[in-house]
PDB file of N, CA and C in Angstrom:
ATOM      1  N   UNK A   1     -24.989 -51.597 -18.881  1.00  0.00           N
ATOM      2  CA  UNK A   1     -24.310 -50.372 -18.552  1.00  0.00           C
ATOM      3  C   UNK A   1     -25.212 -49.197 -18.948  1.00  0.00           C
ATOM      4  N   UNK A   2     -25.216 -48.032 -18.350  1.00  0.00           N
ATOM      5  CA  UNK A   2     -26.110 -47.136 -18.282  1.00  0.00           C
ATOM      6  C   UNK A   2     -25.549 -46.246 -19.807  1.00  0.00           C
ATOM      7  N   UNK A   3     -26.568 -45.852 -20.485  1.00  0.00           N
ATOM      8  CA  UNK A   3     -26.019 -44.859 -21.521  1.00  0.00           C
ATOM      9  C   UNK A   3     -26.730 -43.727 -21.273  1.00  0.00           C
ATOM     10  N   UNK A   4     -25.065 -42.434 -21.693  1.00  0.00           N
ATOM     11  CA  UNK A   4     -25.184 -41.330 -21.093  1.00  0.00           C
ATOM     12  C   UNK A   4     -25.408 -40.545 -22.746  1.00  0.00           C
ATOM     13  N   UNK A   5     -25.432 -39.280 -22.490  1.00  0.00           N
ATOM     14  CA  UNK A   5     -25.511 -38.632 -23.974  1.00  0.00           C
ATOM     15  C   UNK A   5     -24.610 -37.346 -23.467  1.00  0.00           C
ATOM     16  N   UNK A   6     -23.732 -37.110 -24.526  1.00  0.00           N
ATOM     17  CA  UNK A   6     -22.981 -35.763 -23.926  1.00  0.00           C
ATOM     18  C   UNK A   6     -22.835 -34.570 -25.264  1.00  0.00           C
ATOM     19  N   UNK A   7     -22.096 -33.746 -24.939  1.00  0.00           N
ATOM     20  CA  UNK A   7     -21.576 -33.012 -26.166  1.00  0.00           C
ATOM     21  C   UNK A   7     -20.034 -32.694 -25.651  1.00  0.00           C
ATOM     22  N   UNK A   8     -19.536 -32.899 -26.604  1.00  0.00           N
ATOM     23  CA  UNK A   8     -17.734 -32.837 -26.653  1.00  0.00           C
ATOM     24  C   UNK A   8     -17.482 -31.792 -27.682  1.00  0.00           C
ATOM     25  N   UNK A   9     -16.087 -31.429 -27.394  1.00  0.00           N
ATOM     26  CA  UNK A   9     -15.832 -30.196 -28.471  1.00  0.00           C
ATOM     27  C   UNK A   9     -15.545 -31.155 -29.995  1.00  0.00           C
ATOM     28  N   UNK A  10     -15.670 -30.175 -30.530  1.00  0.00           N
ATOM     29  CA  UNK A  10     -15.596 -30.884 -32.146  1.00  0.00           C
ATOM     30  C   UNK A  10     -13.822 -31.077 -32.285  1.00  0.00           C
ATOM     31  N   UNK A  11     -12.772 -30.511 -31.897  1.00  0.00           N
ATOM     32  CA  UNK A  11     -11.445 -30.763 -31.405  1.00  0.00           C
ATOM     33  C   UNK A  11     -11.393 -32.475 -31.345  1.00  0.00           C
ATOM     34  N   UNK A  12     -12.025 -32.548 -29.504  1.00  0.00           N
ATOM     35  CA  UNK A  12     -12.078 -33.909 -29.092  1.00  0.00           C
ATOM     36  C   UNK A  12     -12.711 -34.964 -30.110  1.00  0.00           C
ATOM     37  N   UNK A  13     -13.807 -35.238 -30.655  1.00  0.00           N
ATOM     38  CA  UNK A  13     -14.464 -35.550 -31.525  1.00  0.00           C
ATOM     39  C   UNK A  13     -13.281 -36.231 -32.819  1.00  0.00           C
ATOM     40  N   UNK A  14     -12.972 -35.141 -33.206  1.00  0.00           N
ATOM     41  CA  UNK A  14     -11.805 -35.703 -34.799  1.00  0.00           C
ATOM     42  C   UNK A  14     -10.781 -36.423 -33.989  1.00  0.00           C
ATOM     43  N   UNK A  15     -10.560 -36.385 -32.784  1.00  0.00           N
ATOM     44  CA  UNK A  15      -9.230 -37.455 -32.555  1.00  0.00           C
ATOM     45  C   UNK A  15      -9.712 -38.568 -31.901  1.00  0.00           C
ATOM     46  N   UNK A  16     -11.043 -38.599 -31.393  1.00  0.00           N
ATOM     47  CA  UNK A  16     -11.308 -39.564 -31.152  1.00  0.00           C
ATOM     48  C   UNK A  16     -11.659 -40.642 -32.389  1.00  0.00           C
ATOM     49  N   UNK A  17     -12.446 -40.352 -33.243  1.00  0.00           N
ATOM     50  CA  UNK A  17     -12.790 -40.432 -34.475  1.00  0.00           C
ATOM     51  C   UNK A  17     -11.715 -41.109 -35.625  1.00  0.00           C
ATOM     52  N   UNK A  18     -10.185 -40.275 -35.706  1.00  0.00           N
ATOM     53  CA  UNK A  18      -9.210 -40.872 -36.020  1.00  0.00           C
ATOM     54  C   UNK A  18      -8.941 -42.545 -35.252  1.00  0.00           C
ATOM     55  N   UNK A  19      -8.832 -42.454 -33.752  1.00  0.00           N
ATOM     56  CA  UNK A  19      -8.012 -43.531 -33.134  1.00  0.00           C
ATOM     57  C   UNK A  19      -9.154 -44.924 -33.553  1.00  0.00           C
ATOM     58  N   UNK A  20     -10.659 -44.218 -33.625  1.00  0.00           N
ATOM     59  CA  UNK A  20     -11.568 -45.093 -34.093  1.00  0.00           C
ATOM     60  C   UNK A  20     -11.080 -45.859 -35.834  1.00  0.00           C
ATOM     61  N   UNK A  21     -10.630 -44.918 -36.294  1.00  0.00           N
ATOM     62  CA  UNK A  21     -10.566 -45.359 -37.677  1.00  0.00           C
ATOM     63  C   UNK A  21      -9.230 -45.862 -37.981  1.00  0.00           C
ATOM     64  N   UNK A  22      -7.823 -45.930 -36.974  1.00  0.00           N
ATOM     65  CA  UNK A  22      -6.914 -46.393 -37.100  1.00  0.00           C
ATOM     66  C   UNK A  22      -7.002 -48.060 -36.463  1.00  0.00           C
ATOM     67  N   UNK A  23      -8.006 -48.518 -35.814  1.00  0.00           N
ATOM     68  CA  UNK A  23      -8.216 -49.147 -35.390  1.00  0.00           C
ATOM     69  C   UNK A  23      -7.927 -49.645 -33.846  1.00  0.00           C
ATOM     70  N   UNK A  24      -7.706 -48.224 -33.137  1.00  0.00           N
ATOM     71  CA  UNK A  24      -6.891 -48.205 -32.221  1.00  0.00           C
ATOM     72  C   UNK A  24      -8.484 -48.629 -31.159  1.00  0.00           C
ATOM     73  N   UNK A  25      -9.126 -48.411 -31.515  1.00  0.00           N
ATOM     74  CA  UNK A  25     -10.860 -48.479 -30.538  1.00  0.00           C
ATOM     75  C   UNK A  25     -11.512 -49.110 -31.114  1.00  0.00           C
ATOM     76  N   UNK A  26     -12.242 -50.295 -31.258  1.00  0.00           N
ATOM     77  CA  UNK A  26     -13.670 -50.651 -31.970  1.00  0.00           C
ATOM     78  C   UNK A  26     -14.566 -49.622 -32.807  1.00  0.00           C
ATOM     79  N   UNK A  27     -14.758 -48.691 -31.341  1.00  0.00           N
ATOM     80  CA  UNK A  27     -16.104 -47.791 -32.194  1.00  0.00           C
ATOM     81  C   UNK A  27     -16.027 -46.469 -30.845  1.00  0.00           C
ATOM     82  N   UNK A  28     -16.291 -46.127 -31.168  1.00  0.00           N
ATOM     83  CA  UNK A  28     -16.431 -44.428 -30.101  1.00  0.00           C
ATOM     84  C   UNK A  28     -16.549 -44.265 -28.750  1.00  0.00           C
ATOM     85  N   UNK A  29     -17.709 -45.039 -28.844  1.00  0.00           N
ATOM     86  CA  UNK A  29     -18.273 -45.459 -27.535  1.00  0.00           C
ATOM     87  C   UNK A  29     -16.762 -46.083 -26.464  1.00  0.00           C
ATOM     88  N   UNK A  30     -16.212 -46.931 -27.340  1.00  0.00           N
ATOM     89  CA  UNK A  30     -15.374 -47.616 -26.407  1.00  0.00           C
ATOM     90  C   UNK A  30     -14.235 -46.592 -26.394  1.00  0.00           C
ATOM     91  N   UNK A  31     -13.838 -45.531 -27.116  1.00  0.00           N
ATOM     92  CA  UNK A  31     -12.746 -44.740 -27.034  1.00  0.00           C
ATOM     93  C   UNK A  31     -13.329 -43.975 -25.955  1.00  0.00           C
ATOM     94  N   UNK A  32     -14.431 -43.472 -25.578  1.00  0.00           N
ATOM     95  CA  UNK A  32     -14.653 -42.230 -24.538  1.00  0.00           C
ATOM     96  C   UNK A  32     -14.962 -43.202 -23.049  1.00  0.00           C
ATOM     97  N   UNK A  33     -15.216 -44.728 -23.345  1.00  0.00           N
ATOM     98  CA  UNK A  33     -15.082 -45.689 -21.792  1.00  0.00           C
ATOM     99  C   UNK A  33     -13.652 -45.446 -21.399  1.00  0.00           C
ATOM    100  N   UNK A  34     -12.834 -45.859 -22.225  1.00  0.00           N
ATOM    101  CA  UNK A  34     -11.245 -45.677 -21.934  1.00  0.00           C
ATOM    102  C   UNK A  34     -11.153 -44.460 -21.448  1.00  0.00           C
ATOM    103  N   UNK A  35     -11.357 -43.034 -22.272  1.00  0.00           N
ATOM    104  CA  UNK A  35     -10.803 -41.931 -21.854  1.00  0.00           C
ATOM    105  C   UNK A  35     -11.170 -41.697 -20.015  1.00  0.00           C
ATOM    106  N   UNK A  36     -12.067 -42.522 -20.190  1.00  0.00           N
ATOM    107  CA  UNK A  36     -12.974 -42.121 -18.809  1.00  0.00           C
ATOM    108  C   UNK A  36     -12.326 -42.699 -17.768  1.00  0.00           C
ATOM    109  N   UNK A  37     -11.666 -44.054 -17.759  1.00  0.00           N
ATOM    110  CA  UNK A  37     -11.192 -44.806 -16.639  1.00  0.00           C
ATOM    111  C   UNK A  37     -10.141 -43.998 -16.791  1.00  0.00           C
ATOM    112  N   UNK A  38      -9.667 -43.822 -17.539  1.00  0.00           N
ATOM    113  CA  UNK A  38      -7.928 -43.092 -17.446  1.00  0.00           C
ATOM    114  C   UNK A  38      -7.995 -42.000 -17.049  1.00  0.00           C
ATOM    115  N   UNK A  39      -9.004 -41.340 -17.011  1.00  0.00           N
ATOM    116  CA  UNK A  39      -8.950 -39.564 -16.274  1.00  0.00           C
ATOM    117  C   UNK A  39      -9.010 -40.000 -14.897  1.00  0.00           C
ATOM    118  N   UNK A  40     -10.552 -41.270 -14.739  1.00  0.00           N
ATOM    119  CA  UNK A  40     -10.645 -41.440 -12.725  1.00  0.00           C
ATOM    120  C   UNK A  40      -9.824 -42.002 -12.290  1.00  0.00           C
ATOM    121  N   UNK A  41      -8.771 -42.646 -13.027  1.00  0.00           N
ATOM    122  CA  UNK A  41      -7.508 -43.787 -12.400  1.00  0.00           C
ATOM    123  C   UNK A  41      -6.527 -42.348 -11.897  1.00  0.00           C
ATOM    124  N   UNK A  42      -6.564 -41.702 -12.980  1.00  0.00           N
ATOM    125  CA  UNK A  42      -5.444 -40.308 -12.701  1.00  0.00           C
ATOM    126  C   UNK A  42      -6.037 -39.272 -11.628  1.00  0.00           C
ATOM    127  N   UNK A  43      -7.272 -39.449 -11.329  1.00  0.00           N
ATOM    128  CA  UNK A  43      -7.487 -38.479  -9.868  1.00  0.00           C
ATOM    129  C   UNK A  43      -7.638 -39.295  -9.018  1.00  0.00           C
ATOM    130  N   UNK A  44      -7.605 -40.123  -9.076  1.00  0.00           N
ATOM    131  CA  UNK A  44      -7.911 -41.364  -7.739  1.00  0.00           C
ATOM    132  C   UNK A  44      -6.333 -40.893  -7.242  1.00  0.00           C
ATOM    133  N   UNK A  45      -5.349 -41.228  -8.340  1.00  0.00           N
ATOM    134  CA  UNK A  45      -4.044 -41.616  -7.738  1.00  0.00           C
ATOM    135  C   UNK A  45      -3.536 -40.271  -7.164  1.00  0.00           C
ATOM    136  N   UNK A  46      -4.377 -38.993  -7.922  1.00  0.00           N
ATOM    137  CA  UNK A  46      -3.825 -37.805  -7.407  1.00  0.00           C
ATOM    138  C   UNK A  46      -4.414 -37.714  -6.176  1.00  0.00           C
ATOM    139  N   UNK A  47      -5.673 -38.182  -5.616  1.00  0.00           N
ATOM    140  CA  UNK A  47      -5.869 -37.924  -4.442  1.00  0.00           C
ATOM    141  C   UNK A  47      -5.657 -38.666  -3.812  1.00  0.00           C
ATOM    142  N   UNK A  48      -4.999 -40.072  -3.982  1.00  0.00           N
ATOM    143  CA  UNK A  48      -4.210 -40.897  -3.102  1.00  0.00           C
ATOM    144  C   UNK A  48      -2.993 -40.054  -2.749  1.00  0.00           C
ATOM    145  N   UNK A  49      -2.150 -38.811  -3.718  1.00  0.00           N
ATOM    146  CA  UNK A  49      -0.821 -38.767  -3.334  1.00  0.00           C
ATOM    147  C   UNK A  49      -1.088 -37.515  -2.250  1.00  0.00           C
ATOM    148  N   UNK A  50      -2.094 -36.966  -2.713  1.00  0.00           N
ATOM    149  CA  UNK A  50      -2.500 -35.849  -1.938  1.00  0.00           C
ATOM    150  C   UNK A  50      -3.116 -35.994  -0.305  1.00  0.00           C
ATOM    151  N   UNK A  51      -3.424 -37.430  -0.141  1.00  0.00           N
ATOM    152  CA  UNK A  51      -3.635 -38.027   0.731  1.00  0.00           C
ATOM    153  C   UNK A  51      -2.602 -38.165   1.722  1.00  0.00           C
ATOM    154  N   UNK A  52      -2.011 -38.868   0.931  1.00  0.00           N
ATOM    155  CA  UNK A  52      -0.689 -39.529   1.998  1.00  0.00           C
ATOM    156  C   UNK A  52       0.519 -38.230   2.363  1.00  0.00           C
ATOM    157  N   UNK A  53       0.475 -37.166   1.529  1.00  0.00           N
ATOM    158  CA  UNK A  53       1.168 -36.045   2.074  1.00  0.00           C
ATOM    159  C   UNK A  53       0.429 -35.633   3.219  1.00  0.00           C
ATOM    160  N   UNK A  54      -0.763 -35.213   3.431  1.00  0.00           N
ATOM    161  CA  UNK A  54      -1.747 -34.471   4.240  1.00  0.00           C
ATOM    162  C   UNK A  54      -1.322 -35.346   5.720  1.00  0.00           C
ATOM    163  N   UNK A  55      -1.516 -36.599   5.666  1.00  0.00           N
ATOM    164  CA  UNK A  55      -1.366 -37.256   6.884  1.00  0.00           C
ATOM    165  C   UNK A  55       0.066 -37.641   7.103  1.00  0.00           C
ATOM    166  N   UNK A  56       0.948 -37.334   6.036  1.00  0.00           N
ATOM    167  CA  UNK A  56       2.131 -37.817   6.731  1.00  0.00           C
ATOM    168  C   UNK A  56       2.512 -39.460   6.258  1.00  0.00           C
ATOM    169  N   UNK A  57       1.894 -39.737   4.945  1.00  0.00           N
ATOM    170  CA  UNK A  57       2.356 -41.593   5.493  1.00  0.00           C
ATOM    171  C   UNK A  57       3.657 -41.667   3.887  1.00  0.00           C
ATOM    172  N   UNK A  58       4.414 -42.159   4.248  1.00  0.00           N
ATOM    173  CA  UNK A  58       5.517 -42.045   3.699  1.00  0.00           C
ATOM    174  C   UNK A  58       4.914 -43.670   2.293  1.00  0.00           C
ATOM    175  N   UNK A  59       5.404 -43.556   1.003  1.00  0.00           N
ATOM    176  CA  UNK A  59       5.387 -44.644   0.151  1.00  0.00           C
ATOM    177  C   UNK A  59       5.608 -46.086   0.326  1.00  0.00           C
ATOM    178  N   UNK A  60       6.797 -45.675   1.381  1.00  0.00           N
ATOM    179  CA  UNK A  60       7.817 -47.052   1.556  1.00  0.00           C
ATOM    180  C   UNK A  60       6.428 -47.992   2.989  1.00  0.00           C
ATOM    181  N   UNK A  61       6.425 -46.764   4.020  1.00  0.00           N
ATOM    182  CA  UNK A  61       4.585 -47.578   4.724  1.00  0.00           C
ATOM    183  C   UNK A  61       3.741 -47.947   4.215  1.00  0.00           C
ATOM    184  N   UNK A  62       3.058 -47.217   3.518  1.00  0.00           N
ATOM    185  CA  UNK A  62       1.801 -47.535   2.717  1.00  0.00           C
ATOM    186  C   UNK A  62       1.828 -48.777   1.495  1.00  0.00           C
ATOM    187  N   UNK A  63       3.211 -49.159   0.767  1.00  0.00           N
ATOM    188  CA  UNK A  63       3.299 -50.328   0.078  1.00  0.00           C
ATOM    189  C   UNK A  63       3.608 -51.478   1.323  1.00  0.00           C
ATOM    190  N   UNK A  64       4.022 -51.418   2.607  1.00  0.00           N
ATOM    191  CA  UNK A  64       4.057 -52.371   3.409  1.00  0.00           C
ATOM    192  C   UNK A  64       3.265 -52.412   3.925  1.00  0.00           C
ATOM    193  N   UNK A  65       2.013 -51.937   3.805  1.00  0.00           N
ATOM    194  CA  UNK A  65       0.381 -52.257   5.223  1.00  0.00           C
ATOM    195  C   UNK A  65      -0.445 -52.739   3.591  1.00  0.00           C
ATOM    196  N   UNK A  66      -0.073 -52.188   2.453  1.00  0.00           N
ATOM    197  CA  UNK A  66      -0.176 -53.134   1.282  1.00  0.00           C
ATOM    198  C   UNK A  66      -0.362 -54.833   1.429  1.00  0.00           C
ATOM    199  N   UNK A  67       1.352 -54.784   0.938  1.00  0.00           N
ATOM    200  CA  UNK A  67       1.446 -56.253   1.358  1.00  0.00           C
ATOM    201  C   UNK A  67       0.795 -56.884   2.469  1.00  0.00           C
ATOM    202  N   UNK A  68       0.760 -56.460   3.635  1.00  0.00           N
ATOM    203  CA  UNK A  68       0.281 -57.006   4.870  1.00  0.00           C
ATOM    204  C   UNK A  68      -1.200 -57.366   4.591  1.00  0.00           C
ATOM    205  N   UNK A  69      -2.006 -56.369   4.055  1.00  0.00           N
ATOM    206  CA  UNK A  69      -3.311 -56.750   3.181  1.00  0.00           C
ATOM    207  C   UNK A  69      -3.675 -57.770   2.645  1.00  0.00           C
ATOM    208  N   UNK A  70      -2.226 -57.900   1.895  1.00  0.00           N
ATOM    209  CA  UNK A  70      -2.142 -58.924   0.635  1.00  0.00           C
ATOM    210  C   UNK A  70      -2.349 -60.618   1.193  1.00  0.00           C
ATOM    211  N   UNK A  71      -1.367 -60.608   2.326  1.00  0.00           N
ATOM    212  CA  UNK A  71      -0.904 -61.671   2.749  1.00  0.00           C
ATOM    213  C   UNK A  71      -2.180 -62.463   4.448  1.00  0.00           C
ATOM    214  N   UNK A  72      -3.015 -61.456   4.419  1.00  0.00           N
ATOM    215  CA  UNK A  72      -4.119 -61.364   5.369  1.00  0.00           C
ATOM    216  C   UNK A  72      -5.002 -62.343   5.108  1.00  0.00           C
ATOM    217  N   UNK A  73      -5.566 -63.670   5.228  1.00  0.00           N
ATOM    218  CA  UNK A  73      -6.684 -64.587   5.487  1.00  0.00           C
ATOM    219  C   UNK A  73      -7.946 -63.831   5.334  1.00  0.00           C
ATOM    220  N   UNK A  74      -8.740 -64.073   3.963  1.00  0.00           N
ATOM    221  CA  UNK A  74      -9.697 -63.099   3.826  1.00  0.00           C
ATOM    222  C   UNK A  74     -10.568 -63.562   4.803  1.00  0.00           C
ATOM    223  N   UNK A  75     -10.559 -64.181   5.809  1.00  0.00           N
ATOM    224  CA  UNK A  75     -11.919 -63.896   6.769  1.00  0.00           C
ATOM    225  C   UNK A  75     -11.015 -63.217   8.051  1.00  0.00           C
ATOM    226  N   UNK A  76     -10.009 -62.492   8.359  1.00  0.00           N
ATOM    227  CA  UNK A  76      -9.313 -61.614   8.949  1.00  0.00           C
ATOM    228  C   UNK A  76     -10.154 -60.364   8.167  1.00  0.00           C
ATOM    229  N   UNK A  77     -10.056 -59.728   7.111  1.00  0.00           N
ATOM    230  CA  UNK A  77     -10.145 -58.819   6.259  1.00  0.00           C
ATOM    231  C   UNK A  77     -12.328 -58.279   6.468  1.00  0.00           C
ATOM    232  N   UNK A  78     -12.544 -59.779   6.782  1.00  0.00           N
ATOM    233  CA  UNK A  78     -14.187 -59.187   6.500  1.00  0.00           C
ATOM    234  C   UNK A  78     -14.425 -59.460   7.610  1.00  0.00           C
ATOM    235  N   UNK A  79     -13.992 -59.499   8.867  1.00  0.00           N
ATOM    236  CA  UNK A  79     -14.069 -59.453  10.139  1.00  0.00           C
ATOM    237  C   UNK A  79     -14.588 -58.422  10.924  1.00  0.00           C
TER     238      UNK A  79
END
C-alpha cells in the first residue's frame, strides 16, 4: 500500500490518538485508513443519492435491477 504523509489539525490528532490508546485502533495509521473509507463510502452514497434524484430512478427500481444483477450468470454480466 502506498504511504502518504499529511498534516492534520492538532484537534484531529488528540482524538485520534485517544481511540489509539483506548484500544479502539491498533496504531494511527489504521485509525486515519478507517477515517478514510468512511468519508469515501459517505460520498459515494451521497453521490449515488444525488444520482438517482437527477435521473429520476426511484429506490424501490434501483434495489430491483440490483437483485436482477445479483441473480445474472456471471458470463451474462462480462458479456
Amino acid at each position: 500500500m502506498p504511504k502518504v504523509s499529511a498534516q492534520i489539525p492538532e484537534d484531529i490528532y488528540k482524538r485520534i490518538d485517544e481511540e489509539v490508546r483506548l484500544g479502539i485502533f491498533q496504531n494511527t495509521s489504521e485509525a486515519i485508513n478507517a477515517a478514510l473509507k468512511k468519508t469515501y463510502a459517505e460520498k459515494s452514497r451521497a453521490y449515488l443519492r444525488w444520482l438517482m434524484k437527477k435521473e429520476d430512478v426511484s429506490e424501490k427500481s434501483m434495489l430491483r435491477e440490483l437483485k436482477t444483477c445479483r441473480t445474472l450468470p456471471l458470463r451474462v454480466l462480462t458479456a
